[in-house]
Protein backbone atom coordinates (compact mmCIF):
# COMPACT_ATOMS: atom_id res chain seq x y z
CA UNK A 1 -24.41 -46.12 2.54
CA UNK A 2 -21.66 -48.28 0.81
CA UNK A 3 -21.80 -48.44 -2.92
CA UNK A 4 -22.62 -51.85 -3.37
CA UNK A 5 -21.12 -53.94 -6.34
CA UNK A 6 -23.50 -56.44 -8.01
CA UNK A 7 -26.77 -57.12 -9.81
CA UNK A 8 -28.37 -55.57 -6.86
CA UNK A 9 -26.88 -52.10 -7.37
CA UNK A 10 -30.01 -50.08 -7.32
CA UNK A 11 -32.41 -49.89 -4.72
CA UNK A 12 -34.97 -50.69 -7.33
CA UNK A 13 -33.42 -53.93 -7.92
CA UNK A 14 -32.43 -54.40 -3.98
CA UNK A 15 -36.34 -54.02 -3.24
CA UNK A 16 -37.07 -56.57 -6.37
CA UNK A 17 -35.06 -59.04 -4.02
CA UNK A 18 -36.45 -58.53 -1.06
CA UNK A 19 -40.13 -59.11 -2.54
CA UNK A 20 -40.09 -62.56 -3.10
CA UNK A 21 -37.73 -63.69 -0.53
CA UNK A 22 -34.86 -64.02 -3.21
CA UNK A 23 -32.13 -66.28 -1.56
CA UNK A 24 -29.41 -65.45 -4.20
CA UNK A 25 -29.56 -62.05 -2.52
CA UNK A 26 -28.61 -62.90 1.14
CA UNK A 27 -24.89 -61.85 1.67
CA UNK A 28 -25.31 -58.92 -0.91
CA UNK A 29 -27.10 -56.82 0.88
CA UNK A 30 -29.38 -56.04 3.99
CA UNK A 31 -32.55 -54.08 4.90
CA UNK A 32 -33.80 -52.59 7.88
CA UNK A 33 -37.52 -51.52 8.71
CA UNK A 34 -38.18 -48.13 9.97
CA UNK A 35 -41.37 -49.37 11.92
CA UNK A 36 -40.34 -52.19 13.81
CA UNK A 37 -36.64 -51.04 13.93
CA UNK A 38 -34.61 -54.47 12.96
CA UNK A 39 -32.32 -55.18 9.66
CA UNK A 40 -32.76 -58.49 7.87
CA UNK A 41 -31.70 -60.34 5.11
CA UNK A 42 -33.08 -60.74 2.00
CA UNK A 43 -34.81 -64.10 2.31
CA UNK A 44 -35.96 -62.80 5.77
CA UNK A 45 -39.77 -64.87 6.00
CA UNK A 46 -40.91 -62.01 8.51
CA UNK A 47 -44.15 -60.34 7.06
CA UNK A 48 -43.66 -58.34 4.17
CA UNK A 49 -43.01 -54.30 5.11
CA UNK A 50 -43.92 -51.34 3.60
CA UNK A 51 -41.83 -49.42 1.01
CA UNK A 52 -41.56 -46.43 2.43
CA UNK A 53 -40.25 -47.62 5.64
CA UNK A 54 -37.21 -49.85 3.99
CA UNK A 55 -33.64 -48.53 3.63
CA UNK A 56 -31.01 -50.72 2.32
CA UNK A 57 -27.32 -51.40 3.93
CA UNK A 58 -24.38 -52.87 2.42
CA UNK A 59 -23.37 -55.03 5.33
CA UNK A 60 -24.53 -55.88 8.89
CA UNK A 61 -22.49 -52.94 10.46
CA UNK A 62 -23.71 -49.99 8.45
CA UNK A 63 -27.15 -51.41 9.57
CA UNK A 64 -26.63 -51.48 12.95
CA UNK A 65 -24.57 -48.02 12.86
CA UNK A 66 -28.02 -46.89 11.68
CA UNK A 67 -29.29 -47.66 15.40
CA UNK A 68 -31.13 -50.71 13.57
CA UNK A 69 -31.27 -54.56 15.69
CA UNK A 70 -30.88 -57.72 13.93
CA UNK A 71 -33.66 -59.83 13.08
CA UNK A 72 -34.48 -62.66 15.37
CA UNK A 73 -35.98 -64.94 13.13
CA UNK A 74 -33.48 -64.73 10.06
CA UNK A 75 -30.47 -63.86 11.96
CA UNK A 76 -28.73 -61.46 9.38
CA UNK A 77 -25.21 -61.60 11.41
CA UNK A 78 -24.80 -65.60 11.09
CA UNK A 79 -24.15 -67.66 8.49
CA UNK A 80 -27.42 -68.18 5.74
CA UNK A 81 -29.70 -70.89 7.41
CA UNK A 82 -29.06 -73.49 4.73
CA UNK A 83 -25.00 -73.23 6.00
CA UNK A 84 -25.80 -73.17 9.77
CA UNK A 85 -28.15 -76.74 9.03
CA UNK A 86 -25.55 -78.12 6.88
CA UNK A 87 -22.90 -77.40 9.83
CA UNK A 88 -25.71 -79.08 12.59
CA UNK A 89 -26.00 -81.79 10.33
CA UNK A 90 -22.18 -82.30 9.71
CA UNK A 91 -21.81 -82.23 13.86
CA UNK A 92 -24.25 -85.00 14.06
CA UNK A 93 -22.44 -87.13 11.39
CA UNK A 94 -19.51 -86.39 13.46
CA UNK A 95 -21.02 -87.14 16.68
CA UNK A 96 -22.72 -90.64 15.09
CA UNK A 97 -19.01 -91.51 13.73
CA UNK A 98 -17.19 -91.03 16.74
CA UNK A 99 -19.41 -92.56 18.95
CA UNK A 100 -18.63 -96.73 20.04
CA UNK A 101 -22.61 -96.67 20.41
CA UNK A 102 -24.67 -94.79 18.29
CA UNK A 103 -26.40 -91.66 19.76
CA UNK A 104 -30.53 -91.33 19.99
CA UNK A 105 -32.05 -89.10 18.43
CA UNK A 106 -32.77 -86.75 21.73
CA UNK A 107 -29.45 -86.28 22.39
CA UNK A 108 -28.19 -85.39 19.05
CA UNK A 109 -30.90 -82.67 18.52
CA UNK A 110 -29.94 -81.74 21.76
CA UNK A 111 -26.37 -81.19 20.72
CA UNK A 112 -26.93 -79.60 17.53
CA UNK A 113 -29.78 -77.32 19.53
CA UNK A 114 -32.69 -78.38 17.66
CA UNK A 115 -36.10 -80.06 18.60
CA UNK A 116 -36.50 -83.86 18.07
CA UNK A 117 -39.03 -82.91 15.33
CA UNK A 118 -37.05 -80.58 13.81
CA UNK A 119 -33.46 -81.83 13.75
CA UNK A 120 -35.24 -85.00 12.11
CA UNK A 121 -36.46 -83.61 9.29
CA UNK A 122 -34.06 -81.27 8.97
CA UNK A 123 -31.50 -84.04 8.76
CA UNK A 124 -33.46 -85.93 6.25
CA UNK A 125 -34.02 -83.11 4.01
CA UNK A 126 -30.27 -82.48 3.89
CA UNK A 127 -29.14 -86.00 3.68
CA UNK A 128 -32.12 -88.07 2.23
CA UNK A 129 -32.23 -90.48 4.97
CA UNK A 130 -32.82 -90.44 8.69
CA UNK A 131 -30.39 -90.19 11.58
CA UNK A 132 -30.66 -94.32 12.33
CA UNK A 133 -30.20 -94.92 8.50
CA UNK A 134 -27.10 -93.06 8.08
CA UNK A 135 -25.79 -94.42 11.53
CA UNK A 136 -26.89 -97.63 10.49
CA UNK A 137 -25.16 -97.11 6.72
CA UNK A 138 -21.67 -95.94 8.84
CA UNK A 139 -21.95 -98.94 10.65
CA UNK A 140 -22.02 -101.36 7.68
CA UNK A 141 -19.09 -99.22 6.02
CA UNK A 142 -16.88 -99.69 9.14
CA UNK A 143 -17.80 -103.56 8.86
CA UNK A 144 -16.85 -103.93 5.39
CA UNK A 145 -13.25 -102.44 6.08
CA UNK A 146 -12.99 -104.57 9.45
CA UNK A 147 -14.00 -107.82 7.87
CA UNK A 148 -11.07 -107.23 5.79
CA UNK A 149 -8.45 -106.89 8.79
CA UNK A 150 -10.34 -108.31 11.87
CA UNK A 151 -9.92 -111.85 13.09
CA UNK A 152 -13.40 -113.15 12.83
CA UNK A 153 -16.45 -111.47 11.69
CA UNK A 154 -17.99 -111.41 15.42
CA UNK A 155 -14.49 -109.09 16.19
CA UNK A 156 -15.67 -107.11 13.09
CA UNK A 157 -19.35 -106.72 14.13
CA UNK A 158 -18.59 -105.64 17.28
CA UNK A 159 -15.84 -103.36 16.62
CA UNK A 160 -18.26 -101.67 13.84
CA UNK A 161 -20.52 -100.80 16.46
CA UNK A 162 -23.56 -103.92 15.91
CA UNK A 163 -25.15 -104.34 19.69
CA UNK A 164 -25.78 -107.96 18.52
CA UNK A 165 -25.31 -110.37 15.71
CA UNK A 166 -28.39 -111.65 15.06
CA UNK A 167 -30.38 -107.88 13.50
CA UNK A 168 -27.18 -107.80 11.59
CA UNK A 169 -27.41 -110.87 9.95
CA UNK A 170 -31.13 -110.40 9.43
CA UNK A 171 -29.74 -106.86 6.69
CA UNK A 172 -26.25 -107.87 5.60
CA UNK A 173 -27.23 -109.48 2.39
CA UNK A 174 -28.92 -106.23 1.92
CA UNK A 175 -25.98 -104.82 2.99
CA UNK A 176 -23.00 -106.41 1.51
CA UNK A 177 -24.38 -108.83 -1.22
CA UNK A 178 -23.56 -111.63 0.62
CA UNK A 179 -23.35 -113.05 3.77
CA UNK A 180 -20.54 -111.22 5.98
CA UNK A 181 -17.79 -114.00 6.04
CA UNK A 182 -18.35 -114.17 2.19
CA UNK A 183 -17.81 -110.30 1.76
CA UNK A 184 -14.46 -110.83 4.37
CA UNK A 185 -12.70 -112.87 2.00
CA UNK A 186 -13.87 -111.24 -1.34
CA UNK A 187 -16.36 -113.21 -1.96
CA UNK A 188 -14.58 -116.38 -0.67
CA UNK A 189 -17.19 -119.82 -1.19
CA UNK A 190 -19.65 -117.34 -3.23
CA UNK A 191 -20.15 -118.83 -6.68
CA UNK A 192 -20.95 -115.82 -9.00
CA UNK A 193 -21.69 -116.85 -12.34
CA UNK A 194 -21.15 -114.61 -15.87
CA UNK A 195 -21.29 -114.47 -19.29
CA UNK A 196 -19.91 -111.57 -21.62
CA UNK A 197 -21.84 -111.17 -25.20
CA UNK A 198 -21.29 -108.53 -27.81
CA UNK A 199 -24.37 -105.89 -28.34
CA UNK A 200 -24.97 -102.81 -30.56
CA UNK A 201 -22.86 -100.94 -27.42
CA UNK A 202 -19.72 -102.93 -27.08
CA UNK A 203 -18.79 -105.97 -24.87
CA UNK A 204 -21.32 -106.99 -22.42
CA UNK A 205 -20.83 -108.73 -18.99
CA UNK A 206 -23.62 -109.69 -17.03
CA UNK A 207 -22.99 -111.41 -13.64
CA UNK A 208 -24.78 -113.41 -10.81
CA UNK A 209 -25.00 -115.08 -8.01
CA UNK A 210 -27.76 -117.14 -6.46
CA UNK A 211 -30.10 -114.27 -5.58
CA UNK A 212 -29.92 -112.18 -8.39
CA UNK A 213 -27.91 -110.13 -11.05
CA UNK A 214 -24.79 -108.34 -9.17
CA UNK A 215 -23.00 -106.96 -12.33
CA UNK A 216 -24.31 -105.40 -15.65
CA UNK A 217 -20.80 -104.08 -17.08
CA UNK A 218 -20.63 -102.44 -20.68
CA UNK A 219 -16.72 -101.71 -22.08
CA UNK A 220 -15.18 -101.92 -25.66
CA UNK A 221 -13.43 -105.78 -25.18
CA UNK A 222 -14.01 -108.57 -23.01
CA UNK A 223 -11.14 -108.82 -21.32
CA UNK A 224 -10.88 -105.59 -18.91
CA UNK A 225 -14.54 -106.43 -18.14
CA UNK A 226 -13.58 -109.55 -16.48
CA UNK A 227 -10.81 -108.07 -14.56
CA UNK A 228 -12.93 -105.45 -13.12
CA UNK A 229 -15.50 -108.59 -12.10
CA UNK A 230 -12.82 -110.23 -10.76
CA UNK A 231 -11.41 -107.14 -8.80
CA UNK A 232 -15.18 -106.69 -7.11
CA UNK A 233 -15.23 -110.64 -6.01
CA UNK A 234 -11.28 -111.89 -5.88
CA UNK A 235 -12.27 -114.52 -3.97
CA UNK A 236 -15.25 -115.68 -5.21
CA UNK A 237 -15.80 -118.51 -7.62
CA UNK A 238 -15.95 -117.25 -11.22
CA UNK A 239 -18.28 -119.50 -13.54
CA UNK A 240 -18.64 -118.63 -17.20
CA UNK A 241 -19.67 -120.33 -20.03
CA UNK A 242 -23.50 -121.87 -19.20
CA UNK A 243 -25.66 -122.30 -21.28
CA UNK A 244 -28.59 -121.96 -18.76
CA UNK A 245 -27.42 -118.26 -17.93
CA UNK A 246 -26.61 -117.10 -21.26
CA UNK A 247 -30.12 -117.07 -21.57
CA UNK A 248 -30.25 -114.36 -18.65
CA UNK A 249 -27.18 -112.92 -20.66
CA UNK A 250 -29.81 -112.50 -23.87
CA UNK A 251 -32.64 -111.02 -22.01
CA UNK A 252 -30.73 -108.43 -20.94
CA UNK A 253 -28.85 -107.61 -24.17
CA UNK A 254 -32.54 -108.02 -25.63
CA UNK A 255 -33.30 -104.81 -23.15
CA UNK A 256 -30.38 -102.67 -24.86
CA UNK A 257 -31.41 -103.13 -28.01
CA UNK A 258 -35.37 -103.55 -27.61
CA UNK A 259 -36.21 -101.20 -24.25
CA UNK A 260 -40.04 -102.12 -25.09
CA UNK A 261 -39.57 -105.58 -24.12
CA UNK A 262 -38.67 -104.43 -20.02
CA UNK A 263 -36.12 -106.34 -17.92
CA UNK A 264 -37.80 -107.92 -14.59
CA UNK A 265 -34.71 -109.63 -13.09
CA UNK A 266 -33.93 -109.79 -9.29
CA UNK A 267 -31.02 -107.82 -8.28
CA UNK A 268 -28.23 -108.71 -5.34
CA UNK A 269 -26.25 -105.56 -5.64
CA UNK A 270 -25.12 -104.12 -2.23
CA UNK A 271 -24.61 -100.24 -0.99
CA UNK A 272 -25.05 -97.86 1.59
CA UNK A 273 -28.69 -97.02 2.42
CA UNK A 274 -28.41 -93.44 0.82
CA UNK A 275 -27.36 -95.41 -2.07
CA UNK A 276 -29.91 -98.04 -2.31
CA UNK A 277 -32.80 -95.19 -1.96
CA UNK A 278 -31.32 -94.07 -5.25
CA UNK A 279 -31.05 -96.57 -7.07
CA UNK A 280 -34.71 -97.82 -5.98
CA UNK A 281 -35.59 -93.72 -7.77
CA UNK A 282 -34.51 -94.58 -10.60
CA UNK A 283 -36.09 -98.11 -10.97
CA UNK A 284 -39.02 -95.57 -10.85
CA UNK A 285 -38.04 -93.80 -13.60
CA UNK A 286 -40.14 -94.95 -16.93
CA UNK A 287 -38.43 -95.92 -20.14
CA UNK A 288 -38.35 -93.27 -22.37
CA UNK A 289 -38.32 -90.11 -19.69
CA UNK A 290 -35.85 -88.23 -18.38
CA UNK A 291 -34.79 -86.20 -14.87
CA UNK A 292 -32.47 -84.17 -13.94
CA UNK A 293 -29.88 -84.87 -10.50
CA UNK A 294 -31.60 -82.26 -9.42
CA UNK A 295 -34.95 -83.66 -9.54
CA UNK A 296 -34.22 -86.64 -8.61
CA UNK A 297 -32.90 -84.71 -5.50
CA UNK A 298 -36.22 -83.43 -5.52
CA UNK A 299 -37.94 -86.38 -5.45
CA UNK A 300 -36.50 -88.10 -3.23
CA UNK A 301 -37.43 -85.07 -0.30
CA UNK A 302 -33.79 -83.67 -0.24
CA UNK A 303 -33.63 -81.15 -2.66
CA UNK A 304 -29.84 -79.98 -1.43
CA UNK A 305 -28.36 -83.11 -2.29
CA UNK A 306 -28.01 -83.12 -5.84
CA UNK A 307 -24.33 -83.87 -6.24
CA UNK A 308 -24.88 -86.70 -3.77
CA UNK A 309 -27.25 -88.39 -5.79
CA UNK A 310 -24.91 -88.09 -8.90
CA UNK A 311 -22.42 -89.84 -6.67
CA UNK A 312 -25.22 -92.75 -6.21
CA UNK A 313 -25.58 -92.81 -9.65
CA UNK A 314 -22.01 -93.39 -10.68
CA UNK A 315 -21.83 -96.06 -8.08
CA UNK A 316 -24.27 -98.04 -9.55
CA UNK A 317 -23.01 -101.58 -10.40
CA UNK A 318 -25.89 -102.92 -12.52
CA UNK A 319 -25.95 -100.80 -16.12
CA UNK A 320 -29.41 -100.63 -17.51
CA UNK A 321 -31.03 -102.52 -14.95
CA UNK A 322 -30.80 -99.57 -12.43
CA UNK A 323 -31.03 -97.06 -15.61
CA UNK A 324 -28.63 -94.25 -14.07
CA UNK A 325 -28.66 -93.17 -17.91
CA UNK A 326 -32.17 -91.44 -17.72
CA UNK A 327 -30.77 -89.06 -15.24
CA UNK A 328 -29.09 -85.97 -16.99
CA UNK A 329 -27.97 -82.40 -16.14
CA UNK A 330 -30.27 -79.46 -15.33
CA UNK A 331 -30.64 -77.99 -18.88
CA UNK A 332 -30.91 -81.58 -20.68
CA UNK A 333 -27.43 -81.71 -21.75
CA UNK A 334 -25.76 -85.68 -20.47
CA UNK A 335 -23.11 -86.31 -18.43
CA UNK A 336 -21.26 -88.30 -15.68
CA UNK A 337 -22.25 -91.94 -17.62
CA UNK A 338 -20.01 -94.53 -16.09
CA UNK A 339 -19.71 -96.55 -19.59
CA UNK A 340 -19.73 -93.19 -21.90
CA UNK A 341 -21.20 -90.68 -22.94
CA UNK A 342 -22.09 -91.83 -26.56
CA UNK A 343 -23.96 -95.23 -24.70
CA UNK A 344 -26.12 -93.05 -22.30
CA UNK A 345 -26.99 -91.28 -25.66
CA UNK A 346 -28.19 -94.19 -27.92
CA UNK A 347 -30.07 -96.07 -24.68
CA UNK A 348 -31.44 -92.76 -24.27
CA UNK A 349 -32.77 -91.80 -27.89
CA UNK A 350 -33.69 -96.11 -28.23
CA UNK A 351 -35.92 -95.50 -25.30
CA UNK A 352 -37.51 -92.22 -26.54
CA UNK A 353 -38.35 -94.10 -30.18
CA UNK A 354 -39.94 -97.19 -28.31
């Protein structure tokens, strides 16, 4: 046999591995069973064999140079089952992309070779949302880049893939934050009003329009605050200055420094639908606590997907009121705040005091 290179250098520590189905093994080694006469991997879930009728191999070869057949149910010659579901799931993205009308869910298990069942949850678990959400997320992403090039928004909605106009209509608010000719012309006829205060944390900038708060925005001065409001909406009309909303302004600058007192304000902030299951986890999340991107993953049924759900979390729009600064890396340690480090630090040790 091969002299193998790793932490798994004995056969001691090989059959250590192989015990409790340790993943972190697969591609370091193989074993083969004397009784039943097939090799596996590691993580194989067959039932557990007997010592004495294990050997170990280096790769797939030596095993089946040893007169030994691959496994049927882990497949030891392909890819780890976690890559060959990530690849499925990649070719159904693909196939849901590419496609002028989106696919049902038969015939993209059937391309992928899956079951119905299977290929759902398996896409889920992966992704964190179904087949029709993601193909329905894709569809409002190709929208928002036609409304900004097509001729009318029917042309758009068509072009994007939408059967009809009127289920669109019924989501896009959802969807965009405002009704799809609005979100063509940047916000065109949207009035979005805004105040910026100063708070223990810097310059705050808290924005609105007629459904609910669309920007929480935390900086060092005024000034680049506004720009980056007025980047999101160029079109939109910009009012400052009321008196009636700088009362909105307070209550949430009352939140920063007081997290006791809660914030209960409607939101308008728009995403994808992976996106918007985020944020909705970690309006979950209680003052005060902590979880990790990982958990969160977790939570949310697709435990794979950490680094997604980071990406969700730097998207969001609304600081504080979607509190993306309660979620923090594996070992406790913070990281990837949008509006610093030092901010996610002192919301995070006000919170744990209250």
């Amino acid at each position: 046999m091969t002299a193998m290179t790793s932490i798994f250098d004995t056969d001691e520590a090989r059959w250590a591995a192989v015990q409790p189905r340790d993943r972190d093994a697969d591609g370091q080694f193989y074993y083969s069973v004397r009784s039943t006469g097939v090799y596996c991997r590691p993580s194989c879930p067959s039932r557990a064999a007997l010592r004495a009728n294990v050997a170990f191999h280096a790769s797939c070869a030596d095993a089946e140079a040893a007169g030994f057949r691959a496994c049927r149910r882990c497949r030891p010659a392909e890819p780890p089952l976690a890559q060959r579901q990530a690849a499925a799931v990649a070719q159904a993205c693909r196939l849901i992309d590419e496609a002028e009308e989106t696919p049902d869910l038969d015939s993209l298990a059937q391309a992928v070779g899956m079951s119905r069942f299977h290929f759902h949850r398996m896409f889920k678990t992966h992704t964190g949302i179904t087949p029709k959400a993601y193909a329905s997320a894709r569809r409002t992403a190709r929208l928002q880049q036609g409304l900004a090039v097509a001729t009318s928004v029917t042309d758009a909605l068509y072009e994007a893939g939408f059967g009809s106009s009127g289920r669109f209509y019924e989501a896009s608010s959802g969807a965009l934050g405002m009704t799809p000719g609005r979100y063509r012309t940047g916000g065109q006829g949207e009035t979005i009003r805004f105040a910026v205060a100063g708070c223990s944390l810097g310059a705050i900038l808290v924005a609105s329009t007629a459904r609910g708060i669309c920007a929480i925005l935390i900086g060092d001065e005024p000034e680049p605050l506004v720009r980056d409001l007025h980047e999101r909406f160029p079109q939109a009309e910009l009012v400052g200055a009321e008196p009636d909303f700088e009362r909105t302004v307070a209550q949430v600058v009352g939140f920063v420094e007081a997290p006791r007192l809660g914030l209960d304000l409607p939101l308008d902030v728009r995403g994808t639908a992976f996106q918007r299951r985020v944020w909705e986890a970690l309006r979950a999340i209680p003052a005060g606590a902590t979880v990790s991107y990982s958990e969160l993953a977790e939570r949310l049924g697709m435990p794979a997907a950490a680094r997604a759900v980071a990406g969700a979390c730097a998207a969001n729009p609304v600081a504080v009121a979607i509190p993306c600064h309660r979620v923090v890396r594996l070992d406790g340690a913070l990281s990837g705040y949008r509006w610093g480090i030092e901010r996610k630090r002192t919301l995070l040790d006000r919170e744990a005091a209250s």
